[in-house]
C-alpha atoms as a PDB file:
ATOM      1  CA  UNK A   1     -83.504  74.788   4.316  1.00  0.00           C
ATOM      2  CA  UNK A   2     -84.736  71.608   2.689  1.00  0.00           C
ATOM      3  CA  UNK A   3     -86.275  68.614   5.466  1.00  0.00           C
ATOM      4  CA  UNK A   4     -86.772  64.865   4.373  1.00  0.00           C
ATOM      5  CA  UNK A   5     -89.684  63.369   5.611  1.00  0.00           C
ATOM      6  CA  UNK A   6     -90.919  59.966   5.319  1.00  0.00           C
ATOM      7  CA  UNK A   7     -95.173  59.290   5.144  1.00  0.00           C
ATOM      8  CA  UNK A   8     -95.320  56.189   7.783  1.00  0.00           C
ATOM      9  CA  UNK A   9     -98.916  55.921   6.802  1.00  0.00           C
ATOM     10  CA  UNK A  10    -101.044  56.407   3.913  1.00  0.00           C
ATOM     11  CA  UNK A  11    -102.869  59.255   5.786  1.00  0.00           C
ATOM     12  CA  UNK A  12     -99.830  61.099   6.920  1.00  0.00           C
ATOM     13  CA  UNK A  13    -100.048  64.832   5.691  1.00  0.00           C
ATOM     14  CA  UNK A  14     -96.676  66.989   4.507  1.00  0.00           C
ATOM     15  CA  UNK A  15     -96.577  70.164   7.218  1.00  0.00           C
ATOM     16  CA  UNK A  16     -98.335  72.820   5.764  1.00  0.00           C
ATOM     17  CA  UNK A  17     -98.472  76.704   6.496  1.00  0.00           C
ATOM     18  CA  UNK A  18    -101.746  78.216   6.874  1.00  0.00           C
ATOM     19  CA  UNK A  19    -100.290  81.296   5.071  1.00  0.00           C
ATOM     20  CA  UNK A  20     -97.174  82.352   3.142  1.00  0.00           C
ATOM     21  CA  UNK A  21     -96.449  84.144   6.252  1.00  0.00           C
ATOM     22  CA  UNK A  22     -97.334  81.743   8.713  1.00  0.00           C
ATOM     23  CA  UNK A  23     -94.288  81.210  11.189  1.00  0.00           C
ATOM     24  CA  UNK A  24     -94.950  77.523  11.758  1.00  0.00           C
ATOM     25  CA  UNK A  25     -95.905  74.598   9.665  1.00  0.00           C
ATOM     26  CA  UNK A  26     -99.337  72.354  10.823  1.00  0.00           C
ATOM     27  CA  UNK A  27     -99.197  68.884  11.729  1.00  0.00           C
ATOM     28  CA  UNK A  28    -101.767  67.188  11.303  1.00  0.00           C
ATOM     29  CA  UNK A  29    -103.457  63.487  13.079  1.00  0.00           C
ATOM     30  CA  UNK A  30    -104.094  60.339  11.062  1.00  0.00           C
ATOM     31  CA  UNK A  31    -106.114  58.888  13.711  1.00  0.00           C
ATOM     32  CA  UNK A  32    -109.166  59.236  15.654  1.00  0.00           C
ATOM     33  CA  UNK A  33    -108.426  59.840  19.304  1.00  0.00           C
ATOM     34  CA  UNK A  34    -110.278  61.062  21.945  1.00  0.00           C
ATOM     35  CA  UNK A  35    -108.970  62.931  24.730  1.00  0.00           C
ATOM     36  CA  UNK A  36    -111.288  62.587  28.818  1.00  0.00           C
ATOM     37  CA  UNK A  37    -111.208  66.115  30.290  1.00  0.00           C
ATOM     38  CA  UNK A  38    -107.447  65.883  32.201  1.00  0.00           C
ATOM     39  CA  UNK A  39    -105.932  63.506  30.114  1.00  0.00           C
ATOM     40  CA  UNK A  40    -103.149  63.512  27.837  1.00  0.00           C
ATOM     41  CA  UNK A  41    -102.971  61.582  24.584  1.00  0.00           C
ATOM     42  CA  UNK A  42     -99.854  60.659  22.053  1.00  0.00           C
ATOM     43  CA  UNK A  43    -101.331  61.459  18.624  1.00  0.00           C
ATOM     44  CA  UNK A  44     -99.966  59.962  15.896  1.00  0.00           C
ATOM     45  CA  UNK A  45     -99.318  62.387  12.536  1.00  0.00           C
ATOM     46  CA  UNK A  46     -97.912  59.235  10.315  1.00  0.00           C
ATOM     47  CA  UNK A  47     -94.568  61.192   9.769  1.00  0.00           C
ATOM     48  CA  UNK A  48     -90.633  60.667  10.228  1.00  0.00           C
ATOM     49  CA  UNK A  49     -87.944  63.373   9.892  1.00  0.00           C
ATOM     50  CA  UNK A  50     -84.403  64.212   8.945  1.00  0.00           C
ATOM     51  CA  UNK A  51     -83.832  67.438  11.052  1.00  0.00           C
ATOM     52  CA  UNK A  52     -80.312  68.995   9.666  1.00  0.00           C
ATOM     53  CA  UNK A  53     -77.615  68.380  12.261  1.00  0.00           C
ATOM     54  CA  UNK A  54     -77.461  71.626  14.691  1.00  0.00           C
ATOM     55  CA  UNK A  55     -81.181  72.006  14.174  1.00  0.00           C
ATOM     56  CA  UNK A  56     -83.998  71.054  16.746  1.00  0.00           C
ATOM     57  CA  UNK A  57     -87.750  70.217  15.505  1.00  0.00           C
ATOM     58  CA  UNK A  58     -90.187  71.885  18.150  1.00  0.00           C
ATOM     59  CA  UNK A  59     -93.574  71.398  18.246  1.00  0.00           C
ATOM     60  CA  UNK A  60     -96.311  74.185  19.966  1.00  0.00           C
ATOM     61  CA  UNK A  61    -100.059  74.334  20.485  1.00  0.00           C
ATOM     62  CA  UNK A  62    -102.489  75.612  17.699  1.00  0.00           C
ATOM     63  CA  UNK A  63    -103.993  79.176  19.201  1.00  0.00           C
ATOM     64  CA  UNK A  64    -107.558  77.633  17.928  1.00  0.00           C
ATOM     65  CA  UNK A  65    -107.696  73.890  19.587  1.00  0.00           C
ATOM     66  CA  UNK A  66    -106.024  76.384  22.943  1.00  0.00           C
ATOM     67  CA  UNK A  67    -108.795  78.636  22.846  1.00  0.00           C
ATOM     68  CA  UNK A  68    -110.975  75.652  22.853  1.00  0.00           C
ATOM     69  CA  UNK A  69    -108.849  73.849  25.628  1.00  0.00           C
ATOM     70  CA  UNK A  70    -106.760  71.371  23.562  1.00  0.00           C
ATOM     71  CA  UNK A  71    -103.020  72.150  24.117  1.00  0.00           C
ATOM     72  CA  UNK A  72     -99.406  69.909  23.657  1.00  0.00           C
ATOM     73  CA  UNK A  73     -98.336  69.280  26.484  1.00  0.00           C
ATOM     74  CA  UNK A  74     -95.417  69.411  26.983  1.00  0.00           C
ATOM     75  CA  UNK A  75     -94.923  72.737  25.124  1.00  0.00           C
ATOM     76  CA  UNK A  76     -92.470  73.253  23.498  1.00  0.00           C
ATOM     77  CA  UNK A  77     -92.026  70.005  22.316  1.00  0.00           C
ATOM     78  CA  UNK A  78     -88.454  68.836  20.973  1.00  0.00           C
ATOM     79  CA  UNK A  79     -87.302  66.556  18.062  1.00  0.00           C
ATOM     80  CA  UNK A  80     -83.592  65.999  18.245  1.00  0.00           C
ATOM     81  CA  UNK A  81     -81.687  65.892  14.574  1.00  0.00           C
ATOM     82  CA  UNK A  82     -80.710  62.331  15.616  1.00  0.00           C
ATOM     83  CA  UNK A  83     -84.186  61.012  15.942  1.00  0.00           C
ATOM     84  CA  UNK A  84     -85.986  59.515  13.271  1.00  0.00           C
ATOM     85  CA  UNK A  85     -89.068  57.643  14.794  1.00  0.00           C
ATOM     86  CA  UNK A  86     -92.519  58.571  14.116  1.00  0.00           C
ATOM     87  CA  UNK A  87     -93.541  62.246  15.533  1.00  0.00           C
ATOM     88  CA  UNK A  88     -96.203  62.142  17.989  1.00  0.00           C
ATOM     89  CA  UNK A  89     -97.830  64.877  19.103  1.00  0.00           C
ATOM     90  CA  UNK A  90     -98.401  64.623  23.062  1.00  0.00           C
ATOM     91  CA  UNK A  91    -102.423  66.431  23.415  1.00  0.00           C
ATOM     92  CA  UNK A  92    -103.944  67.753  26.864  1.00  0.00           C
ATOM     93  CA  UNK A  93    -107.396  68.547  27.456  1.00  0.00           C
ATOM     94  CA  UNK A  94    -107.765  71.087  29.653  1.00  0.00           C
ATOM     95  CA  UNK A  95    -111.609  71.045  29.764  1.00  0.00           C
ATOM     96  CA  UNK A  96    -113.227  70.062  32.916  1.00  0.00           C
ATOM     97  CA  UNK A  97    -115.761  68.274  31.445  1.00  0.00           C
ATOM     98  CA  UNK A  98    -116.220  68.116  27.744  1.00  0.00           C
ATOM     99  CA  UNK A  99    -113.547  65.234  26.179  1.00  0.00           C
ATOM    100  CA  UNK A 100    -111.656  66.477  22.875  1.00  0.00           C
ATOM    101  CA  UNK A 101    -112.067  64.302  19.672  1.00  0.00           C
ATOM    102  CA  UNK A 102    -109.543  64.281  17.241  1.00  0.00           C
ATOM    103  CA  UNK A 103    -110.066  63.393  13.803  1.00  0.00           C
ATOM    104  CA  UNK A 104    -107.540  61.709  10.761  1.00  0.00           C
ATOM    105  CA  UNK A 105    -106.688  64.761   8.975  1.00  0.00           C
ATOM    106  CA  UNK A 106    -107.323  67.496  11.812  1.00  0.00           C
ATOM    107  CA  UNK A 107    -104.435  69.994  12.432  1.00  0.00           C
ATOM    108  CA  UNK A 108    -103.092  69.475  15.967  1.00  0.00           C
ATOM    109  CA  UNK A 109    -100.136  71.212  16.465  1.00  0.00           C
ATOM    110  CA  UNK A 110     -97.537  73.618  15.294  1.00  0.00           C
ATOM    111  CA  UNK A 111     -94.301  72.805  14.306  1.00  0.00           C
ATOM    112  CA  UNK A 112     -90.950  74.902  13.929  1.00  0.00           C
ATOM    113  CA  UNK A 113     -87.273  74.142  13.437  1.00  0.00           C
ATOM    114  CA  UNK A 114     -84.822  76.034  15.153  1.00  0.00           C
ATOM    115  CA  UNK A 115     -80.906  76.137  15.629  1.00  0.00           C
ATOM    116  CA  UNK A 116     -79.142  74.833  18.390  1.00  0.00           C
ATOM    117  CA  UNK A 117     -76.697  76.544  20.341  1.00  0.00           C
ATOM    118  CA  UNK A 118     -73.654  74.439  21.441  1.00  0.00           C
ATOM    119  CA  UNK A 119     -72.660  75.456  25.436  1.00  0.00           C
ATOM    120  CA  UNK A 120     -69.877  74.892  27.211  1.00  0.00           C
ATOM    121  CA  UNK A 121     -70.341  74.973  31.512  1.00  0.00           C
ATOM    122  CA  UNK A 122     -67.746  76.171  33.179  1.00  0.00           C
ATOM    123  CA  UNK A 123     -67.956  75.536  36.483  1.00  0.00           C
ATOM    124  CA  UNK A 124     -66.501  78.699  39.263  1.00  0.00           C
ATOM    125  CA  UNK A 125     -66.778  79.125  43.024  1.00  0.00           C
ATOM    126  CA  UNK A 126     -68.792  82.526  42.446  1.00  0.00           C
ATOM    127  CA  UNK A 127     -71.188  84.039  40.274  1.00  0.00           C
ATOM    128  CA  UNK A 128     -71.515  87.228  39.392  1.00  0.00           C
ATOM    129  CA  UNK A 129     -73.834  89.045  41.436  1.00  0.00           C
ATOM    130  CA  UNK A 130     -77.394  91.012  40.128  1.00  0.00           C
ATOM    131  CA  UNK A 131     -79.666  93.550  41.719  1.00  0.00           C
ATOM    132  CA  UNK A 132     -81.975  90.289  41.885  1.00  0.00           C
ATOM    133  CA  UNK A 133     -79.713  88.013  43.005  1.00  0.00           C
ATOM    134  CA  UNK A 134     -81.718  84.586  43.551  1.00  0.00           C
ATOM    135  CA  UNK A 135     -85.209  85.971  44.322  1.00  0.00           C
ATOM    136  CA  UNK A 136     -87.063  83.440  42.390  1.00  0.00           C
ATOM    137  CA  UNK A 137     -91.051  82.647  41.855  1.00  0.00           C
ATOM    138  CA  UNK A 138     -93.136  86.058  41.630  1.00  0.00           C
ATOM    139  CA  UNK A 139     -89.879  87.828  43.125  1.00  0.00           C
ATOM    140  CA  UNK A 140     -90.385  90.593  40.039  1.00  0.00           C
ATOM    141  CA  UNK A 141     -94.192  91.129  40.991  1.00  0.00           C
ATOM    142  CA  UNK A 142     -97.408  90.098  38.494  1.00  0.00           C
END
């Protein structure tokens, strides 16, 4: 599948895969940001997209910057096909104390494109019924 992307900015970087095998492509920043222990941060990456029509752009946390406390936050992130603004990259530092610094350049997130799948509700007076019916929250055990 071929994407069209637009550089917004002189430092924007084309997604790249870390390996041939890699499952996602890395965004990367073109700013310097820094992130207080707590906080969440948009991060620019200096990039606009054409996502194919029944396609979705999601975006997901680098395992490195989460080991170190770093995460997007609101994982997965979604890019409609319809959009074609600047992608931003929403960053959470989960540290208690230390404050994350971005850098122009850095990679800061993972990004994927997936299909959508068109639904049709129906509404009914009854569902069907399950042996779990509507336990909910931990009903399944840890």
């Amino acid at each position: 599948m071929k994407v069209k992307y637009h550089k917004l900015h002189q430092l924007a970087i084309e997604p790249t895969k870390g390996t041939p095998q890699s499952a996602a492509y890395d965004l990367s920043s073109i700013e310097t940001v820094w992130i207080p222990p707590g906080q969440t941060v948009a991060v620019a990456t200096g990039l606009s997209m054409e996502i194919p029509e029944g396609w979705k752009g999601e975006i997901y946390s680098r395992s490195g910057m989460s080991s170190q406390g770093t995460v997007v936050a609101n994982s997965p992130g979604k890019i409609d096909s319809d959009y074609r603004g600047e992608i931003m990259v929403l960053l959470h530092n989960q540290r208690l104390q230390d404050v994350a610094c971005i850098e122009p350049g850095d990679r800061i997130a993972q990004f994927e494109i997936n299909p959508v799948h068109p639904l049709q509700f129906e509404i009914v007076e009854e569902l069907s019924s399950t042996q779990r019916g509507d336990a909910g929250f931990g009903s399944t055990g840890k």
